[in-house]
Protein backbone atom coordinates (compact mmCIF):
# COMPACT_ATOMS: atom_id res chain seq x y z
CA UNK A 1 0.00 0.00 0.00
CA UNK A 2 1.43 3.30 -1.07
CA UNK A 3 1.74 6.82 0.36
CA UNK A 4 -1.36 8.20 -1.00
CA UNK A 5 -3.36 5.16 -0.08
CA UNK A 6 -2.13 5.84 3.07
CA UNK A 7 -2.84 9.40 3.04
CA UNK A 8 -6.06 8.93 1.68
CA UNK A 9 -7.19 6.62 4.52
CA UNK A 10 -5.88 8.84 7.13
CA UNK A 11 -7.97 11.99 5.55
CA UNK A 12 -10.70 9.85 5.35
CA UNK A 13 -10.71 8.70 9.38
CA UNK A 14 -10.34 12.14 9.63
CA UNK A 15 -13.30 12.78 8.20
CA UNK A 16 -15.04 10.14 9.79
CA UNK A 17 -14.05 11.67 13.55
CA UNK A 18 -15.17 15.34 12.25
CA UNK A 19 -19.12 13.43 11.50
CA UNK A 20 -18.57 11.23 14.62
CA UNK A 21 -18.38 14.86 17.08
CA UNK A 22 -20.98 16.58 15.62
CA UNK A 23 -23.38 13.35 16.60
CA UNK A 24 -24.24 14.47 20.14
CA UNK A 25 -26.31 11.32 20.58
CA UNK A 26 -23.61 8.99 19.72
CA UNK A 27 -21.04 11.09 21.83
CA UNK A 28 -23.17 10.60 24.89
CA UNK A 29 -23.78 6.97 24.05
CA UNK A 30 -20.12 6.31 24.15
CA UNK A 31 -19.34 8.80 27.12
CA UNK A 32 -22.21 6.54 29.20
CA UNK A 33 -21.50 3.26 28.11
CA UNK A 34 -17.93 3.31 29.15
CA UNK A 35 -18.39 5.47 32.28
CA UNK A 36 -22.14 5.20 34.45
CA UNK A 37 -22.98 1.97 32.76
CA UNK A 38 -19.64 0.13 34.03
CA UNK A 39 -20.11 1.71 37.16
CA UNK A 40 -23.91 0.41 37.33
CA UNK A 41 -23.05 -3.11 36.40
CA UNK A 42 -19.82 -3.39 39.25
CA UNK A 43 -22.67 -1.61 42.11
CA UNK A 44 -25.76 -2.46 41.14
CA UNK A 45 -26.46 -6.04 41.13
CA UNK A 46 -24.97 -7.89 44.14
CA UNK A 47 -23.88 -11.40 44.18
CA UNK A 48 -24.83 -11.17 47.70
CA UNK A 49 -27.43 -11.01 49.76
CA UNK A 50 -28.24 -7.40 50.19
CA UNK A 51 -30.86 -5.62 52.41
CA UNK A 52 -33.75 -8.07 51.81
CA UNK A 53 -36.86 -7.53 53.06
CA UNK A 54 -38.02 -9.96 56.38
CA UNK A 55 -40.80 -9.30 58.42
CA UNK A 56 -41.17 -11.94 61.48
CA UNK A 57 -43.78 -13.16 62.91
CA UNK A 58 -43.57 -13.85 66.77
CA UNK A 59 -46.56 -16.32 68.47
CA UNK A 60 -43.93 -17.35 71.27
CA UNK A 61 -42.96 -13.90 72.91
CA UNK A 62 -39.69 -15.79 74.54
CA UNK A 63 -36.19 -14.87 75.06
CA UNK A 64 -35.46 -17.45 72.25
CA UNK A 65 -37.80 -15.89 69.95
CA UNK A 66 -36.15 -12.45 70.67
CA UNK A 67 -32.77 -13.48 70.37
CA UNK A 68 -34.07 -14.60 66.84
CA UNK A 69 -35.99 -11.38 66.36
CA UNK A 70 -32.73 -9.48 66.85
CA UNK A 71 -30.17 -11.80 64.80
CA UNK A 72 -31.53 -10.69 61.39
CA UNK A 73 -30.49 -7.12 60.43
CA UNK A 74 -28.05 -5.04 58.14
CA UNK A 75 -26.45 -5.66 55.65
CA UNK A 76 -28.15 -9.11 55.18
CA UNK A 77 -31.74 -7.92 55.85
CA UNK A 78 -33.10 -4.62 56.37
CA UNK A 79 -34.52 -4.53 60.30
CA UNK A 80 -37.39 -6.99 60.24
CA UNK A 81 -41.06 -6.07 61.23
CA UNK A 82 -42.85 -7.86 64.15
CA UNK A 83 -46.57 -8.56 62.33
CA UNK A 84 -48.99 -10.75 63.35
CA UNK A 85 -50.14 -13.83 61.40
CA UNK A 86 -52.98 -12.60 59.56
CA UNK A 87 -51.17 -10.10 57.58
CA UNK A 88 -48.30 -12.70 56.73
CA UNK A 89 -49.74 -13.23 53.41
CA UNK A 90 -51.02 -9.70 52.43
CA UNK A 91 -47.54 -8.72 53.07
CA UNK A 92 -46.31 -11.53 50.46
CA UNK A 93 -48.79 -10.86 48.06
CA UNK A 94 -47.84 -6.65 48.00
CA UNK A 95 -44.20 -7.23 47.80
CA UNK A 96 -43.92 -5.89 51.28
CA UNK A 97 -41.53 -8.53 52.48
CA UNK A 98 -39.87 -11.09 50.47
CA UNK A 99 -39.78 -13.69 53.71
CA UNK A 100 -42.11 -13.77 56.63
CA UNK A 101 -40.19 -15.95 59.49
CA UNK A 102 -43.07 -17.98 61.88
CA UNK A 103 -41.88 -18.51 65.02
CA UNK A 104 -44.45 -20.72 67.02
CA UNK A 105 -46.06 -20.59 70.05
CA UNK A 106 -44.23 -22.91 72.35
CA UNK A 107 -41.46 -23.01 70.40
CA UNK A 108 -38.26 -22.09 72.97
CA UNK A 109 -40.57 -24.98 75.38
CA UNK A 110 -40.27 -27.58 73.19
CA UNK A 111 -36.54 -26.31 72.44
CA UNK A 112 -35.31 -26.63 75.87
CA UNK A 113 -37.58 -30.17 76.27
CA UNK A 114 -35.16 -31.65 73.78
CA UNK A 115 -38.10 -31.96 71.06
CA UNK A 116 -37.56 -30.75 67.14
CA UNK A 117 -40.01 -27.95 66.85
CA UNK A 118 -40.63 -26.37 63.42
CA UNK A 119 -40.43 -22.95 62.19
CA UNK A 120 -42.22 -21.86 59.36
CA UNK A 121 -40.55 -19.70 56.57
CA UNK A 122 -42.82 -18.07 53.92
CA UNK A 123 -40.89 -17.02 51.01
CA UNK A 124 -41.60 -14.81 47.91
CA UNK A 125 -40.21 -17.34 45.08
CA UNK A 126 -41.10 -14.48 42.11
CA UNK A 127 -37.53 -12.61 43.77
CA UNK A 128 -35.17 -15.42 42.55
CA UNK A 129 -32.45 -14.56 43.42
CA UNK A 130 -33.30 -13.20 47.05
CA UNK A 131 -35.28 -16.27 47.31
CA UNK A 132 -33.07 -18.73 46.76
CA UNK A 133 -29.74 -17.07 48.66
CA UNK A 134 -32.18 -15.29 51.49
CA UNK A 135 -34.03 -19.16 52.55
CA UNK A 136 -30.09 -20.79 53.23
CA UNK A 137 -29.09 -17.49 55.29
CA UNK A 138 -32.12 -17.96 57.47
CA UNK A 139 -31.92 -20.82 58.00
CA UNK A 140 -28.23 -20.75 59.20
CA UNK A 141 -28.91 -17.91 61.73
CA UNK A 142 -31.94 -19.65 63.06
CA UNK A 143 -30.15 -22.84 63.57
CA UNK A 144 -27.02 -21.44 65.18
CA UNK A 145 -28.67 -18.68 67.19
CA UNK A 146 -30.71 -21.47 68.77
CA UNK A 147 -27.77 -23.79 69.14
CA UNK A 148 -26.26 -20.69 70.77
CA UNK A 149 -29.13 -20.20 73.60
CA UNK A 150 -29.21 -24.00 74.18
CA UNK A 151 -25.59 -25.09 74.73
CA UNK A 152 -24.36 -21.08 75.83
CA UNK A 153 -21.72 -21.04 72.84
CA UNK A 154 -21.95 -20.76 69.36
CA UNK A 155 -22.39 -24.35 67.54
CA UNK A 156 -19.42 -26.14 65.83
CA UNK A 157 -19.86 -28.65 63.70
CA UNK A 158 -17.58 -31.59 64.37
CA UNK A 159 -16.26 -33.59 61.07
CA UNK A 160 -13.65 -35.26 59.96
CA UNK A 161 -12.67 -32.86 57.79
CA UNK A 162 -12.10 -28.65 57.62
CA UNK A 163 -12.56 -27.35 54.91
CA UNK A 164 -10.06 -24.26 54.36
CA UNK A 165 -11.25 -21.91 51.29
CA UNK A 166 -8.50 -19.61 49.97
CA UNK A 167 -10.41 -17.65 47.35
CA UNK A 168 -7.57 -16.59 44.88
CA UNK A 169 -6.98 -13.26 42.28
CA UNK A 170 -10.38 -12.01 44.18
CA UNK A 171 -9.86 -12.94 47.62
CA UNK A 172 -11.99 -10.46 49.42
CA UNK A 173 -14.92 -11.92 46.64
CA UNK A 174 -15.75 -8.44 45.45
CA UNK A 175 -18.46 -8.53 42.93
CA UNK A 176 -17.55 -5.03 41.67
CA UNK A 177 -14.44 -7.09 40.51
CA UNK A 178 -15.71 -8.85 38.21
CA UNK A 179 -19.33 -6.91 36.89
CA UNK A 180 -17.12 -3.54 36.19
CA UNK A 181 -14.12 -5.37 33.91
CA UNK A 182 -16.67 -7.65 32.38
CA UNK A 183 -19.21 -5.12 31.37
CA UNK A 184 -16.21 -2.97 29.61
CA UNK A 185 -15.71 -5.83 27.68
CA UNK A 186 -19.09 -6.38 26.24
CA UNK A 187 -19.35 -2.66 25.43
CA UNK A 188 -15.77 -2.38 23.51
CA UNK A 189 -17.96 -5.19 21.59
CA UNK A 190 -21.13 -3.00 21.55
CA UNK A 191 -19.79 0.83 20.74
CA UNK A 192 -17.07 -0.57 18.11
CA UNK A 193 -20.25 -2.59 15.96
CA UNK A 194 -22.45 0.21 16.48
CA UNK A 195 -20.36 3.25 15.63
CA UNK A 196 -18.94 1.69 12.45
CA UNK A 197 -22.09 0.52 11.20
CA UNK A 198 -23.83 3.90 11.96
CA UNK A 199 -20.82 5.61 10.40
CA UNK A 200 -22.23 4.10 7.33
CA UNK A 201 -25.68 4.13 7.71
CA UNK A 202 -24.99 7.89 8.56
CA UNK A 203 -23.63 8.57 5.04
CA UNK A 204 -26.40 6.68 3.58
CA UNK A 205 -28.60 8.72 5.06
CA UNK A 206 -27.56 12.24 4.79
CA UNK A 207 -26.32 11.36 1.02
CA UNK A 208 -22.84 11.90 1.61
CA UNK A 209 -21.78 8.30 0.75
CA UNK A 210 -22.66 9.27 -3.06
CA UNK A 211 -19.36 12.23 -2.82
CA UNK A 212 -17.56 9.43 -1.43
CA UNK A 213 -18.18 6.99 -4.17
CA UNK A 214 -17.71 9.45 -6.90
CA UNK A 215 -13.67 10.45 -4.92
CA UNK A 216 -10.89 8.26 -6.97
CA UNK A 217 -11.20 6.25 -3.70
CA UNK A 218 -10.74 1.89 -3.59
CA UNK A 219 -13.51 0.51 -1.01
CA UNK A 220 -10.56 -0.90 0.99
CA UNK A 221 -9.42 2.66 1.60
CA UNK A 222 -12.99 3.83 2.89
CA UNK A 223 -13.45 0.68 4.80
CA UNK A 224 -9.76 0.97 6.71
CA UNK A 225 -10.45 4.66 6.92
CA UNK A 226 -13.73 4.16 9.31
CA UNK A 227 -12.16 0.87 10.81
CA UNK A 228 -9.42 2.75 12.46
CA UNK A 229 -11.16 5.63 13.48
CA UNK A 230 -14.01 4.07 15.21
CA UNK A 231 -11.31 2.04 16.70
CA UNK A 232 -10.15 4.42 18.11
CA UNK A 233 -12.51 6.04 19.68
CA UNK A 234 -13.28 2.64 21.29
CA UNK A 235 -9.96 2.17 22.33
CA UNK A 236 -9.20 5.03 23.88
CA UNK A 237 -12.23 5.07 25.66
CA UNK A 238 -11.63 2.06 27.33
CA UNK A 239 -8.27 3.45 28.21
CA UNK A 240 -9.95 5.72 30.25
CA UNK A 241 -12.67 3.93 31.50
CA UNK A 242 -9.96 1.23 32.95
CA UNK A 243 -8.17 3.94 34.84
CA UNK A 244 -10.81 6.53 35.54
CA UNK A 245 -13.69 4.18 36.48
CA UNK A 246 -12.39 1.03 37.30
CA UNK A 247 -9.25 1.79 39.20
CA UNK A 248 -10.43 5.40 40.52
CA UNK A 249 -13.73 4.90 41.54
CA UNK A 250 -14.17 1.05 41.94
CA UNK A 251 -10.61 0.74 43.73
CA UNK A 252 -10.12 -2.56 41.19
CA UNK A 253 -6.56 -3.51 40.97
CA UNK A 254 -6.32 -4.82 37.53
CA UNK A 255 -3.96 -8.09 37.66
CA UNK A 256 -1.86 -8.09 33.98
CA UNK A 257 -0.44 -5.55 31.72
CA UNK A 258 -2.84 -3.04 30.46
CA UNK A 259 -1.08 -2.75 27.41
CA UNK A 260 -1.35 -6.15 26.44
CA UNK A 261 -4.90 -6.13 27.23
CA UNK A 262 -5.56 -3.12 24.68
CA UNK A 263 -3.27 -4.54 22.03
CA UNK A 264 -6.04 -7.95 22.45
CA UNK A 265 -8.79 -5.10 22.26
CA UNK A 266 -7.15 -3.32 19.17
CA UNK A 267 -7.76 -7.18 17.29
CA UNK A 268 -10.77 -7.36 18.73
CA UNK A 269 -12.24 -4.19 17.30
CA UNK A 270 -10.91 -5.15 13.52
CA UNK A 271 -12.92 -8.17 13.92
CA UNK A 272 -15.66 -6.45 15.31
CA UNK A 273 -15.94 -3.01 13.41
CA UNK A 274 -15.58 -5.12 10.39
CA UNK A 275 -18.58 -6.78 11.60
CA UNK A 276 -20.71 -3.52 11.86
CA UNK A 277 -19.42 -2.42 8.75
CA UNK A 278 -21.00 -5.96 7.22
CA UNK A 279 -24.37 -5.63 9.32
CA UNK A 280 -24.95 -2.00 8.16
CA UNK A 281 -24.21 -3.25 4.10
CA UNK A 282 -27.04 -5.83 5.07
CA UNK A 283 -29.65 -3.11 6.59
CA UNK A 284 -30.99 -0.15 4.57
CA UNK A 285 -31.70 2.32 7.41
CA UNK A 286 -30.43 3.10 10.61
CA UNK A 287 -34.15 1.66 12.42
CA UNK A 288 -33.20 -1.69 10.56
CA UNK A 289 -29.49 -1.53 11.59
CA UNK A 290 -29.91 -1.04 15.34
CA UNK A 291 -32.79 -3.84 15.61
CA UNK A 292 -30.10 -6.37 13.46
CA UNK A 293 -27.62 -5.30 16.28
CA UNK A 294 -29.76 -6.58 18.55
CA UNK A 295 -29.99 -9.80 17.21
CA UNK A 296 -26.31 -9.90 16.59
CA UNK A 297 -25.46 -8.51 19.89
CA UNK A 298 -27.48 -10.72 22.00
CA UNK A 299 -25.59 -14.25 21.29
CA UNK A 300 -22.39 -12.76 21.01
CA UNK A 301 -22.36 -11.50 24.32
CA UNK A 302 -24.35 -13.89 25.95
CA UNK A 303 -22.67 -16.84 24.84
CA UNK A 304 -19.27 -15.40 25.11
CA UNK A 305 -18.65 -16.83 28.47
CA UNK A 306 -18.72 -12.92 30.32
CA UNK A 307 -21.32 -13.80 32.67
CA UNK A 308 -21.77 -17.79 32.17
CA UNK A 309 -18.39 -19.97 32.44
CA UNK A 310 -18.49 -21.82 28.63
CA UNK A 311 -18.21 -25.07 30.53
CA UNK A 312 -21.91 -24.60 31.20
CA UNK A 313 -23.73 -23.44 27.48
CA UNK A 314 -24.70 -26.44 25.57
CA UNK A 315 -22.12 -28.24 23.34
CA UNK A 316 -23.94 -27.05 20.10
CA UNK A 317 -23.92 -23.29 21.29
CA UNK A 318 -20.37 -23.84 22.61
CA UNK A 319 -18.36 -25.07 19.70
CA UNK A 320 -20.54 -22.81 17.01
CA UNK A 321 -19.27 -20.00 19.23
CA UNK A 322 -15.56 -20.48 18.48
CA UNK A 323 -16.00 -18.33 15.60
CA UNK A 324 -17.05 -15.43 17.04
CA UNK A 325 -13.98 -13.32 17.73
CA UNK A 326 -16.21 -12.16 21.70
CA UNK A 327 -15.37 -15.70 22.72
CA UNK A 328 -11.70 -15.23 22.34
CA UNK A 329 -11.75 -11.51 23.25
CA UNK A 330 -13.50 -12.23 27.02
CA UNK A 331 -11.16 -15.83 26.95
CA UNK A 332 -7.82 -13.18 26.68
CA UNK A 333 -9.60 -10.50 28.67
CA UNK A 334 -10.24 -12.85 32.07
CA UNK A 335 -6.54 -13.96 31.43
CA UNK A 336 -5.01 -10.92 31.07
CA UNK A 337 -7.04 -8.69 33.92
CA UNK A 338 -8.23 -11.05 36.07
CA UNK A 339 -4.93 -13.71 36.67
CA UNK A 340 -2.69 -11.18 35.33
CA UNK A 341 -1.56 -13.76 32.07
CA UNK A 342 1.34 -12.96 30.04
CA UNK A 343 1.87 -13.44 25.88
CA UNK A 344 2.90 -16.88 26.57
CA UNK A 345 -0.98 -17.30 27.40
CA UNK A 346 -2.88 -15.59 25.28
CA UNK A 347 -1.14 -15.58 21.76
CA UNK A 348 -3.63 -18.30 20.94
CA UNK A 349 -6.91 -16.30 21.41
CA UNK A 350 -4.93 -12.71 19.96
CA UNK A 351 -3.95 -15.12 16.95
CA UNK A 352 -7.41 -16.42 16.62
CA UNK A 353 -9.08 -12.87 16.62
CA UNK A 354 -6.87 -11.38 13.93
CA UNK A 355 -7.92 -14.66 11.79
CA UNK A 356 -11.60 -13.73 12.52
CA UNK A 357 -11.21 -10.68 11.82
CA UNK A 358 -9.16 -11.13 8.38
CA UNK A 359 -12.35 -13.34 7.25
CA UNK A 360 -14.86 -10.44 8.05
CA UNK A 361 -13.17 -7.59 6.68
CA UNK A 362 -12.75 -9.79 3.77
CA UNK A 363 -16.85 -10.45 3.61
CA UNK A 364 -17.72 -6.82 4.58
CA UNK A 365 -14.99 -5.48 1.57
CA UNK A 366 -16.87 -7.51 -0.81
CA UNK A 367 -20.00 -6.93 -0.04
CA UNK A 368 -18.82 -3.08 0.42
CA UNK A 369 -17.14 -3.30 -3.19
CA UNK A 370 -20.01 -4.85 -5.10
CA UNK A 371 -22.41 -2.31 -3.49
CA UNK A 372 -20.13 1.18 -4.59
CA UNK A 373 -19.91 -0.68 -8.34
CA UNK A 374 -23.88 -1.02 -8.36
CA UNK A 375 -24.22 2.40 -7.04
């Protein structure tokens, strides 16, 4: 490629950032995605249990039942209600409480005869999550807060093994750690597909793609030129979102070398801005190109193993998956900033992408090239 192609493709980038700042929607799509929407996905949506809501239900009135009454708080459980029976089920049914805890009459009586007495937890199954985590960490503090007023110590479980958990690259089990870094991964995917399609689209629209074709200009040329200017954009806005979001404001130490992570991202985002550039040769208007982004989007992302380990999608969906460049992007990604990986680890997935990406700038060129020699 010679010095006026070269020229030519940087004019025309040029060009391409000059339409992309006077788009004040896109500009605040980008400035979002990689700022409040990282930070909403690391806060937002605890792995933990988190302030549920518990309102008890007390028929026994005994120091046992109190001691119960008083074991359930913050930051589990937001300070639980005493209410009596008959409203146990309005406040299910309202989405007042999410449990309602039964503690019989009788109950520290039958406790202190030696005799298994029940207690009855109502639970709110619609709140999965809550449901599901919330049940196991009442039941826990109910059994060992009784053990507790039995025996006049906490209760230790005798076996013949102890189990010691060292939890490692996350060991205080932050969930910030991994919903902020994985979150600006899916949107390098996301902005780079949409802002080179719409870069398109955009000319489509406004008739400037018809100066374009009629410039002594090759469709490689035009197609590099947006490629590495939406790229850009992309990548430096992940630059910043890394340093400004995730280790300013989240306080997440990323693991490996954050230039080796962006150089993965830089392959990434030929694969993937190719891809846009392919999706908006398929649609005719921007309406048409942002619902085929959805489509596209959906399965990429969701399959890509970011929020479900690949050991757990079905074979089918696994294996068909190994061609889309987001499967080796988060694969390099979780090496890279989570266990702080080298080259020596992730050559394989950076070799992959640029192969992906090869094949659809290839498809999007042609379909690009036959489209400027119909026009």
């Amino acid at each position: 490629m010679g010095a006026v192609a070269l020229r030519t493709i940087w004019f025309l980038g040029i060009k391409e950032l000059w339409s992309l700042l006077r788009d004040p929607v896109m500009l605040l799509l980008i400035v979002y995605s990689f700022s409040g929407a990282v930070y909403i996905a690391a806060t937002a949506q605890p792995d933990t249990l988190s302030l549920a809501a518990l309102a008890i239900v007390d028929e026994d009135q005994s120091a046992l039942s109190l001691r119960l009454r008083s074991a359930f708080g913050p930051p589990q459980f937001l300070t639980p209600p005493v209410i009596p029976l008959g409203q146990a089920d309005a406040w299910l049914d309202g989405g007042r409480a999410t449990f309602v805890l039964v503690i019989p009459a009788g109950y520290q009586r039958r406790v202190l005869s030696g005799r298994i007495p029940e207690v009855q937890l109502n639970v709110d199954a619609t709140r999965m999550s809550q449901a599901f985590t919330g049940s196991s960490y009442i039941q826990q503090i109910a059994l060992q807060e009784t053990a507790t007023f039995v025996q006049g110590h906490p209760l230790q479980a005798a076996g013949p093994v102890t189990l010691a958990m060292r939890a490692r690259f996350n060991p205080a089990l932050l969930p910030a750690w991994f919903g902020g870094l994985m979150e600006l991964v899916n949107n390098v995917t996301m902005l780079s597909v949409i802002l080179s399609g719409a870069a398109l689209i955009r000319e489509r629209e406004h008739g400037t793609v018809e100066h374009v074709l009629a410039m002594p200009v090759r469709p490689a040329e035009i197609m590099l030129a947006k490629l590495w200017s939406m790229g850009l954009v992309v990548l430096v806005a992940t630059s910043l979102a890394l340093v400004l979001v995730i280790r300013l404001v989240l306080q997440v130490q990323v693991a490996g070398s954050t230039a080796l992570f962006l150089a993965g991202a830089a392959l990434h985002l030929f694969a993937t801005t190719s891809l846009g550039i392919l999706l908006a040769m398929v649609a005719r208007t921007m309406p048409q190109f942002g619902l085929l982004v959805i489509l596209v989007l959906l399965p990429l992302q969701m399959l890509s193993g970011a929020t479900t380990p690949r050991e757990s999608i079905p074979w089918v969906l696994r294996e068909a998956m190994l061609a889309a460049p987001t499967t080796h992007f988060v694969e390099l990604s979780q090496a890279v900033l989570f266990r702080g990986a080298g080259i020596e680890v992730v050559w394989r997935p950076m070799l992959v992408l640029l192969a992906i990406g090869i094949a659809l700038f290839a498809l999007a060129l042609r379909r690009f090239g036959a489209s400027m020699r119909a026009g």
